[in-house]
N, C-alpha and C. Protein backbone atom coordinates (compact mmCIF):
# COMPACT_ATOMS: atom_id res chain seq x y z
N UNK A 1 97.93 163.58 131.89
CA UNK A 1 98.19 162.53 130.95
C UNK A 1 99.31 161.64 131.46
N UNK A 2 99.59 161.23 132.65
CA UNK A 2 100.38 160.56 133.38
C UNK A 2 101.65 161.28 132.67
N UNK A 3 102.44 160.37 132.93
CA UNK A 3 103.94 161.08 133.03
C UNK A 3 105.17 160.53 131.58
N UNK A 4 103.90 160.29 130.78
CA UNK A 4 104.59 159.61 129.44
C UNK A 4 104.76 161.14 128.65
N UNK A 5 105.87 161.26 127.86
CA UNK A 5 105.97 161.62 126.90
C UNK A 5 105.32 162.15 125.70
N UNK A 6 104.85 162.97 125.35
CA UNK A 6 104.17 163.12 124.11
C UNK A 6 104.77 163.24 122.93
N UNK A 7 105.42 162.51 121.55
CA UNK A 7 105.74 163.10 120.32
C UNK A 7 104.68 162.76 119.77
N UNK A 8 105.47 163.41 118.10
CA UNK A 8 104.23 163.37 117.19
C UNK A 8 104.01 162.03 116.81
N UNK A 9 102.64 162.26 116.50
CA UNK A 9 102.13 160.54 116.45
C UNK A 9 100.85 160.21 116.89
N UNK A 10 100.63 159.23 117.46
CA UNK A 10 98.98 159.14 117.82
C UNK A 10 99.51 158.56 119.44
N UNK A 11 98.76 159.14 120.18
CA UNK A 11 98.88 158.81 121.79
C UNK A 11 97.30 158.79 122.39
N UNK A 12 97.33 158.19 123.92
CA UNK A 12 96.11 158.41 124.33
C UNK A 12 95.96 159.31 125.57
N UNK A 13 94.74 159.68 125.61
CA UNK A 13 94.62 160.92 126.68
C UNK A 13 93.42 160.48 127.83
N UNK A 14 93.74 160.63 128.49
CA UNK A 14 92.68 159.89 129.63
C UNK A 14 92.04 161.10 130.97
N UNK A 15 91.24 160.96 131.31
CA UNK A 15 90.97 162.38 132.68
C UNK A 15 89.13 162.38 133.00
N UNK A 16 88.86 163.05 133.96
CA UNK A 16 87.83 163.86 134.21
C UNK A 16 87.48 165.12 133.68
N UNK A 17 86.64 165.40 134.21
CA UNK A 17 85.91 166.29 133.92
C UNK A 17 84.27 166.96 134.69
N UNK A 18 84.86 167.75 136.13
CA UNK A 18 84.18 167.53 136.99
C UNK A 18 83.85 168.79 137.93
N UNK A 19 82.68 169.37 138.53
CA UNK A 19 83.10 170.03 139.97
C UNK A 19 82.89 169.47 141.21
N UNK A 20 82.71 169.87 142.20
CA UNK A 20 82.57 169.88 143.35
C UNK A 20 80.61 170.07 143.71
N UNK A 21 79.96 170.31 142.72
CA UNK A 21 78.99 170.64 143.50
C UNK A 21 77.67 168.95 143.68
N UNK A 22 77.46 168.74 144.58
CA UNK A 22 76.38 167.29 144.68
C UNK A 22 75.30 167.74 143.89
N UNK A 23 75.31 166.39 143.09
CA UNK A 23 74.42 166.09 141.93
C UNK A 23 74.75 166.59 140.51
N UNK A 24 76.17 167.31 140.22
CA UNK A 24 75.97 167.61 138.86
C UNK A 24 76.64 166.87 138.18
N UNK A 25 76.48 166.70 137.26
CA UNK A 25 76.92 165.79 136.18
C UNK A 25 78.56 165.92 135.51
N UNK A 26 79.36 164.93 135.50
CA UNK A 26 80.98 164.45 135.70
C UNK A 26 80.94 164.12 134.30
N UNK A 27 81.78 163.86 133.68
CA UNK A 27 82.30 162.53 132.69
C UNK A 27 83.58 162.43 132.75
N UNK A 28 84.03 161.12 132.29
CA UNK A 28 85.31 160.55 132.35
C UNK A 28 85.88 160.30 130.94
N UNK A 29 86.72 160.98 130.35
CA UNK A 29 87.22 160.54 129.04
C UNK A 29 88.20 159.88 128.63
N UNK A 30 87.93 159.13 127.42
CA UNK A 30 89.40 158.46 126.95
C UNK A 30 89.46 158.55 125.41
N UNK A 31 90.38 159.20 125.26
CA UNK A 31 90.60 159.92 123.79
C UNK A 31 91.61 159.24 123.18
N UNK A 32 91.85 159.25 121.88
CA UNK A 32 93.29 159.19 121.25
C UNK A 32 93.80 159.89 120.17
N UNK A 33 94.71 160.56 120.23
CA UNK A 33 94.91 161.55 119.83
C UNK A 33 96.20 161.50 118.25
N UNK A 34 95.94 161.80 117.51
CA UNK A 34 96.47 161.97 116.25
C UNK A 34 97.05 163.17 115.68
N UNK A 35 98.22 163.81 116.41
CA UNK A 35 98.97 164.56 116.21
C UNK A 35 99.03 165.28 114.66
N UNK A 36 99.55 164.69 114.04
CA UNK A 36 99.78 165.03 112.61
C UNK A 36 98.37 165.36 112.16
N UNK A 37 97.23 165.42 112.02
CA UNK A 37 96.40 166.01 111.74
C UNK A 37 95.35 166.54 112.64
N UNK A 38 95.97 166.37 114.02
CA UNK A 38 95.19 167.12 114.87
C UNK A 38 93.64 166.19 115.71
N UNK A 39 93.28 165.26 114.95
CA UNK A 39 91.93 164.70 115.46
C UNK A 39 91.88 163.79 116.29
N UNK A 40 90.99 163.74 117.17
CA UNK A 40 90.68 163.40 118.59
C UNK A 40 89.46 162.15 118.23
N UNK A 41 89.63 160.89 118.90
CA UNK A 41 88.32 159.94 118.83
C UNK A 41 88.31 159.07 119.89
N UNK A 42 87.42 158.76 120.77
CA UNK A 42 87.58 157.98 121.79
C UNK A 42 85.83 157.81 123.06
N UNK A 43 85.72 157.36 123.54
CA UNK A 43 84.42 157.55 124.53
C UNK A 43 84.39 158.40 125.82
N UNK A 44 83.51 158.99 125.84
CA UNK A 44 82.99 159.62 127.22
C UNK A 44 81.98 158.91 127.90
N UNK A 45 82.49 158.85 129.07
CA UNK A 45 81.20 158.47 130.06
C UNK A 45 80.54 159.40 131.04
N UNK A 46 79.31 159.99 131.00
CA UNK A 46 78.73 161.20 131.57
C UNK A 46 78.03 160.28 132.68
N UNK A 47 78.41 160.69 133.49
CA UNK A 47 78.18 160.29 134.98
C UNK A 47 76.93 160.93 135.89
N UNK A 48 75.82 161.00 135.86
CA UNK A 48 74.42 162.16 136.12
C UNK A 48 73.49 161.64 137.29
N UNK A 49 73.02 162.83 137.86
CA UNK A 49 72.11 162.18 139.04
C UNK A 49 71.11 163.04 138.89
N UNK A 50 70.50 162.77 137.95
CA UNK A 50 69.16 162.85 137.11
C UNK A 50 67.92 161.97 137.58
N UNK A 51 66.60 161.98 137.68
CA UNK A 51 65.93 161.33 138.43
C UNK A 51 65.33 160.45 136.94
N UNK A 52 65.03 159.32 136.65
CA UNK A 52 64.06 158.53 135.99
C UNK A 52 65.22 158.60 134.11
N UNK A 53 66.42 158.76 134.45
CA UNK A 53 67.41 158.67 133.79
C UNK A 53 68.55 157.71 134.04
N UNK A 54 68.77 157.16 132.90
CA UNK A 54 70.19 155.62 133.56
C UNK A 54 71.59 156.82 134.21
N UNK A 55 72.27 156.54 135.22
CA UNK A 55 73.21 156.72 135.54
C UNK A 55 74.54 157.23 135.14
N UNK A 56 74.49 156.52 134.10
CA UNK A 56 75.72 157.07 132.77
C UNK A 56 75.25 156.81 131.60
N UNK A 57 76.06 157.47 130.63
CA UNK A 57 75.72 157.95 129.12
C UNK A 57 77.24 157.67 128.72
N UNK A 58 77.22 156.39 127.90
CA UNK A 58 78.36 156.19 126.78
C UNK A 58 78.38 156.79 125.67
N UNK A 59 79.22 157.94 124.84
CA UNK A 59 78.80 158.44 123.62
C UNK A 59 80.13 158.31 123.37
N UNK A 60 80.56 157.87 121.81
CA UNK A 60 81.50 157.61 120.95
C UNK A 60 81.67 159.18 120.25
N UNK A 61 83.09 159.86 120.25
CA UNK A 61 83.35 160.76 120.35
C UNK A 61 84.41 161.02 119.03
N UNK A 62 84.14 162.18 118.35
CA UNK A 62 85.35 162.25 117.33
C UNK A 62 85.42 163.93 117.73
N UNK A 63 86.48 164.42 117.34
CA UNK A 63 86.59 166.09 117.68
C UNK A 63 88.33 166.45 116.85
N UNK A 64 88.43 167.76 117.52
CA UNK A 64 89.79 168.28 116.90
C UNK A 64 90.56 168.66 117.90
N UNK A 65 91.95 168.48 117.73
CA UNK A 65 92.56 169.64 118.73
C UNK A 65 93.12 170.53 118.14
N UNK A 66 93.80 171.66 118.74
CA UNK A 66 94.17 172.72 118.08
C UNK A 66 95.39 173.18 118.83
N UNK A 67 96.03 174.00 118.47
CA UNK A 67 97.36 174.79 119.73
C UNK A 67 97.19 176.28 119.69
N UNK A 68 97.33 176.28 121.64
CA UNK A 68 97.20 177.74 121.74
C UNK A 68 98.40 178.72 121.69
N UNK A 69 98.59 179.99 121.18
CA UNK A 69 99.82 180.68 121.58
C UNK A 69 99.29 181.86 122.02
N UNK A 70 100.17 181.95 123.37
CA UNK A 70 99.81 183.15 123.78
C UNK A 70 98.49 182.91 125.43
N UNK A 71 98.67 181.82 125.51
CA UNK A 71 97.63 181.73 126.58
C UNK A 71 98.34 180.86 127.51
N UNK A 72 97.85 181.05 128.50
CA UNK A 72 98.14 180.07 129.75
C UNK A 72 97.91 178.44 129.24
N UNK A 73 96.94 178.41 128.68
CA UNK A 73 96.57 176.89 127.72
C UNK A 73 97.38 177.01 126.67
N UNK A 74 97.76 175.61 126.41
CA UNK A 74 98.25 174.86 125.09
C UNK A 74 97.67 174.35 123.81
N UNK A 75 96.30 174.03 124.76
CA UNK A 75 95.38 173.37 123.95
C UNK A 75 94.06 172.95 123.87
N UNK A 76 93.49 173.41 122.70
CA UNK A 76 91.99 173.48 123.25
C UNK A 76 91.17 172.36 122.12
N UNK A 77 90.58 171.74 122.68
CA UNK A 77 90.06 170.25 121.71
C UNK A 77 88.15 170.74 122.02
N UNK A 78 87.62 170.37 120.98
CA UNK A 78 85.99 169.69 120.80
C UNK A 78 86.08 168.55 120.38
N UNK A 79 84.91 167.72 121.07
CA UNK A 79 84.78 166.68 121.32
C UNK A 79 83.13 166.82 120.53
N UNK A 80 82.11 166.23 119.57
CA UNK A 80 81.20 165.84 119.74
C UNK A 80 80.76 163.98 119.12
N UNK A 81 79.53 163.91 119.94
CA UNK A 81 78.71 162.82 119.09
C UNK A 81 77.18 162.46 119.74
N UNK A 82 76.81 161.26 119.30
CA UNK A 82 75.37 161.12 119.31
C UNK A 82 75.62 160.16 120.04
N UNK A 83 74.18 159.86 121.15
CA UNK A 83 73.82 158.83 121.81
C UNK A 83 72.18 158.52 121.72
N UNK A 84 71.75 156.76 121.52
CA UNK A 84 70.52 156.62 122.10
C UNK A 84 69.98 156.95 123.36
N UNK A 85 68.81 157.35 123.68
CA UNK A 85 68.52 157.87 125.35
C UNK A 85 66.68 156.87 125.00
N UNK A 86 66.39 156.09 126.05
CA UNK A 86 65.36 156.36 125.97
C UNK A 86 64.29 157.46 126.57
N UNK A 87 62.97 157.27 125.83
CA UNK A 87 61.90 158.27 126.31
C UNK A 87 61.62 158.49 127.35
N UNK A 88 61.09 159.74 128.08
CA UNK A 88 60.53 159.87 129.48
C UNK A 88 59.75 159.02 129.59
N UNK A 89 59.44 157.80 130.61
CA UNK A 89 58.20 157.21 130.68
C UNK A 89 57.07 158.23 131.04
N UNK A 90 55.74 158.03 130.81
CA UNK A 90 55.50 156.40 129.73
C UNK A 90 54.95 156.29 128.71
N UNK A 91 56.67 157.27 128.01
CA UNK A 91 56.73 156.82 126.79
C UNK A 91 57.37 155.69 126.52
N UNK A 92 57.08 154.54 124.94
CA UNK A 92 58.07 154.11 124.53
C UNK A 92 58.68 154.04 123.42
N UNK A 93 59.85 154.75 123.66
CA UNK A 93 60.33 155.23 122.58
C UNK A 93 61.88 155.55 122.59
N UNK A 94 63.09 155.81 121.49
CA UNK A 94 64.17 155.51 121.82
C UNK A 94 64.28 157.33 120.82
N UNK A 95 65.22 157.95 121.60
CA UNK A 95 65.47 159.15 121.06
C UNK A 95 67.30 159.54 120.37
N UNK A 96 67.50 160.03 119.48
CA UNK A 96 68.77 160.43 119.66
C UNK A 96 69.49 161.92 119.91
N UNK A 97 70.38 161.71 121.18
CA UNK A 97 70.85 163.29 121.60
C UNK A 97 71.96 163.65 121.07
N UNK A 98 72.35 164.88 121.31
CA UNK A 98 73.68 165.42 120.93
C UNK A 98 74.34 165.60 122.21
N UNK A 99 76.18 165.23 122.17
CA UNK A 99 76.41 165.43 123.13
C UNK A 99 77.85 166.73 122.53
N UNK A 100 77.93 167.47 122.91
CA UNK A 100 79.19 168.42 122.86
C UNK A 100 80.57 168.96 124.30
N UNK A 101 81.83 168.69 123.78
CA UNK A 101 82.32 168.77 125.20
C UNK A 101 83.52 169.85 124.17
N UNK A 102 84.59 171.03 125.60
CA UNK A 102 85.07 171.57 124.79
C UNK A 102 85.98 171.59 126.19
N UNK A 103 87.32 171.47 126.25
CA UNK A 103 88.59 171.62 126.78
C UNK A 103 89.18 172.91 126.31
N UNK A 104 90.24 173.46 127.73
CA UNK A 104 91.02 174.31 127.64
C UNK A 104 92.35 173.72 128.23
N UNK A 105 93.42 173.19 127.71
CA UNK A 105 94.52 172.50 128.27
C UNK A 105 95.86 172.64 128.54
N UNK A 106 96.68 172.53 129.56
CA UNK A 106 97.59 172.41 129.38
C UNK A 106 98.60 171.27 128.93
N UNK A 107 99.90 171.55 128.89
CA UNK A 107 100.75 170.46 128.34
C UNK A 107 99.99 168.73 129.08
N UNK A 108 99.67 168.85 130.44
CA UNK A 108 99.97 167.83 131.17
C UNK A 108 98.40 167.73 131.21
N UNK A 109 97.26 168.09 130.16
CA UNK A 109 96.06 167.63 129.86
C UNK A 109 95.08 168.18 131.41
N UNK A 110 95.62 168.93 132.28
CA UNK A 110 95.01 169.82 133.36
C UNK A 110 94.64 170.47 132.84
N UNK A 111 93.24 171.18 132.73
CA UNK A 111 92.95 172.76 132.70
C UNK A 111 91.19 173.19 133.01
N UNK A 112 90.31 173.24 132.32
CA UNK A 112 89.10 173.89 132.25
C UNK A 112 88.32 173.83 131.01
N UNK A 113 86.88 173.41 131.35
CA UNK A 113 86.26 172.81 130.18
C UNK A 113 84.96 172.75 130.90
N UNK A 114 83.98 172.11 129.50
CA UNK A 114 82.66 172.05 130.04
C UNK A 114 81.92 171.41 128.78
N UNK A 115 80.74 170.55 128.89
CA UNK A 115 79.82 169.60 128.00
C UNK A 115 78.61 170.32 127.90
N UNK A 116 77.79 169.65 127.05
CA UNK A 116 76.46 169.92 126.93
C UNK A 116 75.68 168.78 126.71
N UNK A 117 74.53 168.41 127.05
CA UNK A 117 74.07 166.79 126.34
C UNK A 117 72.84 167.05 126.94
N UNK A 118 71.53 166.76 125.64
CA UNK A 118 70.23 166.74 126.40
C UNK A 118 69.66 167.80 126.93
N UNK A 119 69.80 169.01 126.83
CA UNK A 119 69.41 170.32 126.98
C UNK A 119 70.05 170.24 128.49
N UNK A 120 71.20 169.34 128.76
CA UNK A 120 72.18 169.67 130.03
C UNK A 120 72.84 170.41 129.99
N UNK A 121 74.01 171.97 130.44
CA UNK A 121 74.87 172.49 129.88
C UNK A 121 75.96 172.36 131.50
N UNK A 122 76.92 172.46 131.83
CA UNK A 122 77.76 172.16 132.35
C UNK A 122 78.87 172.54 132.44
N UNK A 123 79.25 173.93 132.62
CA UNK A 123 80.27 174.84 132.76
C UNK A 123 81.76 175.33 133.53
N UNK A 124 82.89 175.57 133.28
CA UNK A 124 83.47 176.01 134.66
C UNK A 124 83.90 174.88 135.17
N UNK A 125 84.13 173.56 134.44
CA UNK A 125 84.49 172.20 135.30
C UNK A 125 85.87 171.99 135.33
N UNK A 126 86.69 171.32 136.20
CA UNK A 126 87.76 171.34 135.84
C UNK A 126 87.99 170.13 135.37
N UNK A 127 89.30 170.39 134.80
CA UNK A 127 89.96 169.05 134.14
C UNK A 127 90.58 168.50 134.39
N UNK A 128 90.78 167.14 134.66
CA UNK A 128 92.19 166.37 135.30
C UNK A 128 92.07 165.23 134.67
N UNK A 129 93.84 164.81 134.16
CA UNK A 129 94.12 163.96 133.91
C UNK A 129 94.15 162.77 134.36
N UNK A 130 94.63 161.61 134.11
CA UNK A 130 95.40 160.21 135.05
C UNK A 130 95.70 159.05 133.75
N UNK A 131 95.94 158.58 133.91
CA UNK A 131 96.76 157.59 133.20
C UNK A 131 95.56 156.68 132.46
N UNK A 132 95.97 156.33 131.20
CA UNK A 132 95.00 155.35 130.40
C UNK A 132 94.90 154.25 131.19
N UNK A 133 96.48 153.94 131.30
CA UNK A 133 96.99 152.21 131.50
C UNK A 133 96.72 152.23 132.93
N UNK A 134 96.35 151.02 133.67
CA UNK A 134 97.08 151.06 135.03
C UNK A 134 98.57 150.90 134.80
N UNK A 135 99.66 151.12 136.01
CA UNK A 135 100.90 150.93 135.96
C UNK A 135 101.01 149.15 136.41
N UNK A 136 101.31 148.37 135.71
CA UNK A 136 102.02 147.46 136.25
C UNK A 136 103.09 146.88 136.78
């Protein structure tokens, strides 16, 4: 979460969400986060190399966070929401999916997590932060 500060309040959270292996499916998040009651809302972009499927998947995201004690993590957030997809050709037709994502975090928004979307499941990914803003 770059190198800002967190108090209570509403802040934003920015990162990946990714492995190493060619062809599986990434997303990039940008959250904002509402301390005092805990809830999370912001977009994911799922990044996929899926054949006769668009490239990325924008889904508008609401979720919770929570605090851990007692674990190597601090903090563990769900993320879900819905996206249009169209049909396999050749169909035509516009469908709606579920997308679900779930973090394991530390202070500095590093840790381990994994999505689901479209009978995709996506496990074991890691997490990394970087900054909302660019620095100017």
């Amino acid at each position: 979460m770059s190198d800002q500060k967190v108090s209570l309040g509403l802040y934003p959270a920015c990162g990946t969400m990714k492995n190493n292996l060619v062809g599986s499916a990434s997303l990039d998040f940008s959250l904002l986060v509402a301390t005092p009651s805990g809830t999370v809302s912001g977009v994911v972009t799922i990044h996929q190399a899926l054949p006769l499927t668009p490239s990325q998947i924008h889904v508008h995201v609401t979720g919770r966070l929570r605090t851990i004690l007692g674990s190597p993590f601090t903090k563990y957030i769900v993320i879900t929401g819905t996206y249009m997809q169209p049909c396999t050709p050749p169909a035509t037709c516009i469908i709606t999916e579920k997308f679900e994502a779930y973090m394991f975090l530390h202070d500095n928004w590093d840790g381990t997590g994994g999505f689901e979307y479209a009978n995709h499941v996506s496990e074991h990914l890691t997490v990394k932060s970087h900054p909302c803003f660019p620095k100017v």
